[in-house]
C-alpha atoms as a PDB file:
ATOM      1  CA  UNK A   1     -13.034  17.327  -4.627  1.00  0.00           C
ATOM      2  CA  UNK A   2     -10.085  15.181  -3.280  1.00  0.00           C
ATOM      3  CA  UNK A   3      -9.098  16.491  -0.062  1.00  0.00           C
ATOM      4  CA  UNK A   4      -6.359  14.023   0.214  1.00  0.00           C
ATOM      5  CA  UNK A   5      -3.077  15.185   1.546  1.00  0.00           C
ATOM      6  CA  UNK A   6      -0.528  15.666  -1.596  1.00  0.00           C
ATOM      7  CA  UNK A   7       2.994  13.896  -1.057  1.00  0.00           C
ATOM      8  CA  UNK A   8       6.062  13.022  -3.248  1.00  0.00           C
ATOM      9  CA  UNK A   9       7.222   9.981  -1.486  1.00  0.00           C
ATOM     10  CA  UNK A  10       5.190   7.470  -0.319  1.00  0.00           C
ATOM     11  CA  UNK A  11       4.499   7.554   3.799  1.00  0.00           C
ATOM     12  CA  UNK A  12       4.659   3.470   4.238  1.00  0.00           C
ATOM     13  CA  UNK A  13       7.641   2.857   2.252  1.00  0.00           C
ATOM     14  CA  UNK A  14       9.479   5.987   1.683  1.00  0.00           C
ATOM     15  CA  UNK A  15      10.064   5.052  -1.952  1.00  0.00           C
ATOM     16  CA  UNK A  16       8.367   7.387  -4.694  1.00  0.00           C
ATOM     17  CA  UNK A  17       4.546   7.728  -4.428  1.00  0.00           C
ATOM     18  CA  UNK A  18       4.364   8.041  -8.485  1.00  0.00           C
ATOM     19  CA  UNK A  19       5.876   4.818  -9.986  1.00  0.00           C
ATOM     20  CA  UNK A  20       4.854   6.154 -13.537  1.00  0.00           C
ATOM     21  CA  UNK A  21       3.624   9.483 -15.296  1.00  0.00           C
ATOM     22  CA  UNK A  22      -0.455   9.662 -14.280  1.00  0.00           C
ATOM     23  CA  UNK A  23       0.110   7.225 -11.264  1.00  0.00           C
ATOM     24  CA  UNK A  24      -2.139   8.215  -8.493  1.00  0.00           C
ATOM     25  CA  UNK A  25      -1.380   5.460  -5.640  1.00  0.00           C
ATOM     26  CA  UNK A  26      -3.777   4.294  -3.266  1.00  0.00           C
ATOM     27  CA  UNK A  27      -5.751   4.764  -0.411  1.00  0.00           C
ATOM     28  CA  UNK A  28      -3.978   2.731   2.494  1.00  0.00           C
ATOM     29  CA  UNK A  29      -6.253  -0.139   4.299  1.00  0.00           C
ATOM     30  CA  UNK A  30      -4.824   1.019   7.513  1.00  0.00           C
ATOM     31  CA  UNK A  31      -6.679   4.286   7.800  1.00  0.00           C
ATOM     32  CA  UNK A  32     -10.177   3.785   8.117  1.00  0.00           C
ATOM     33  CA  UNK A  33     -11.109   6.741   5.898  1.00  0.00           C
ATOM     34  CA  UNK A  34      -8.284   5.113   3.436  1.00  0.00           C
ATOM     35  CA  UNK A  35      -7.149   8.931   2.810  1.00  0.00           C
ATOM     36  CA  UNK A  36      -3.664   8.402   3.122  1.00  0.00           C
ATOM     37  CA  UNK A  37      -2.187   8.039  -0.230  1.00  0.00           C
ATOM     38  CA  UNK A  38       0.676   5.267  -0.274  1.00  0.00           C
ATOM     39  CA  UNK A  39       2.566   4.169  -3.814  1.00  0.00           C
ATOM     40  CA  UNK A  40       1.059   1.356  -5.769  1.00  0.00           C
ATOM     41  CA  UNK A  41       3.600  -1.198  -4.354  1.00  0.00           C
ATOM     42  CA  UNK A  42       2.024  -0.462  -0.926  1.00  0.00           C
ATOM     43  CA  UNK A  43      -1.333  -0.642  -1.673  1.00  0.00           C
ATOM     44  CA  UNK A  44      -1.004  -4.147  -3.483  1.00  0.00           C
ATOM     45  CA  UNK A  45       1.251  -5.313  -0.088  1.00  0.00           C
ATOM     46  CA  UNK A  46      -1.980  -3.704   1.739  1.00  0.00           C
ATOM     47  CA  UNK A  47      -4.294  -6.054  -0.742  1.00  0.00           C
ATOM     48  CA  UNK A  48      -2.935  -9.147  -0.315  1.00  0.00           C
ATOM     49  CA  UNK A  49      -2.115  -9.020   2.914  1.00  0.00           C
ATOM     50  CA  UNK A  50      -6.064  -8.108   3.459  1.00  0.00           C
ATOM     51  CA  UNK A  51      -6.644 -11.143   1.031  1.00  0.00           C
ATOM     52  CA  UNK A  52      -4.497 -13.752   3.241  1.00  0.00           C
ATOM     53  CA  UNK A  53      -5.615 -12.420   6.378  1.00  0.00           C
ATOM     54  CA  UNK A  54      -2.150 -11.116   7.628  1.00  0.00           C
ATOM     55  CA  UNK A  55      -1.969  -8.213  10.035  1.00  0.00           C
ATOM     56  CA  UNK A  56      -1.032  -4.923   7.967  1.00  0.00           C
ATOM     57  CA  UNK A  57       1.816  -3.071   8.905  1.00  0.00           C
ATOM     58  CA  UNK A  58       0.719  -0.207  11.443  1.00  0.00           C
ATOM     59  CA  UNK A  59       1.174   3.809  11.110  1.00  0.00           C
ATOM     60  CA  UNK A  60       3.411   3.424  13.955  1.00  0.00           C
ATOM     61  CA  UNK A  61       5.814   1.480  11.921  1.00  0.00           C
ATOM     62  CA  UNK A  62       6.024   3.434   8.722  1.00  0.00           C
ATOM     63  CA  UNK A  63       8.151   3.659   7.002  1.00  0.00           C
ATOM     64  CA  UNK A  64       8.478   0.521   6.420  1.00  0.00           C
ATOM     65  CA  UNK A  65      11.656  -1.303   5.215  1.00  0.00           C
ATOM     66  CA  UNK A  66       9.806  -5.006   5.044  1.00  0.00           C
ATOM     67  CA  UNK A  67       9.956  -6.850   2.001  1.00  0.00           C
ATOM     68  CA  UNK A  68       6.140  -6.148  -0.062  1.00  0.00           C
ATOM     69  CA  UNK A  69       3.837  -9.074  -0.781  1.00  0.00           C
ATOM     70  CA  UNK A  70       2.555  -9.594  -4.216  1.00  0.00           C
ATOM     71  CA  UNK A  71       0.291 -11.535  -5.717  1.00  0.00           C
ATOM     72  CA  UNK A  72       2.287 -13.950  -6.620  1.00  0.00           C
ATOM     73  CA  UNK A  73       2.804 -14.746  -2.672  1.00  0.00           C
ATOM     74  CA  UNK A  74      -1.022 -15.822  -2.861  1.00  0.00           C
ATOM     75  CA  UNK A  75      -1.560 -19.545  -3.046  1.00  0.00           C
ATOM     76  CA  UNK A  76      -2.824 -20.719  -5.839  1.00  0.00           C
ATOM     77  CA  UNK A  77      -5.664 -23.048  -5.771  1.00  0.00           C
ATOM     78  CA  UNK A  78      -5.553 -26.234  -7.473  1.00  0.00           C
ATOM     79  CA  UNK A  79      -7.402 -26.205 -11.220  1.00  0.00           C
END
């Protein structure tokens, strides 16, 4: 049973949790138990900055109105 709290808009960004019919989010990085559910954008921001070692952005600053990483703000290594 998911005991998750149940929001409409995402708490980190303030945008809409849902970003299409089914979407679930994710479970932000920040919490330890990861049961906050944030949009999709969020948790890839979360992800990568995880993957590049950045600090995430903490509860005391949500929402958040910074500008969310991507993938595509990963280095790529050389082939």
């Amino acid at each position: 049973m998911d005991h998750r709290p149940r929001y409409v808009d995402c708490p980190r960004c303030d945008g809409p949790l849902a970003q299409f019919e089914g979407d679930i989010g994710g479970g932000s990085r920040v919490v330890t138990e990861r049961d906050v559910t944030i949009c999709g954008p969020c948790a890839l921001d979360e992800a990568v900055r995880d993957t590049l070692a950045l600090a995430p952005v903490p509860l005391d600053e949500w929402p958040t109105t910074a500008t969310r990483l991507t993938w595509d703000d990963v280095p790529k290594a050389p082939c």
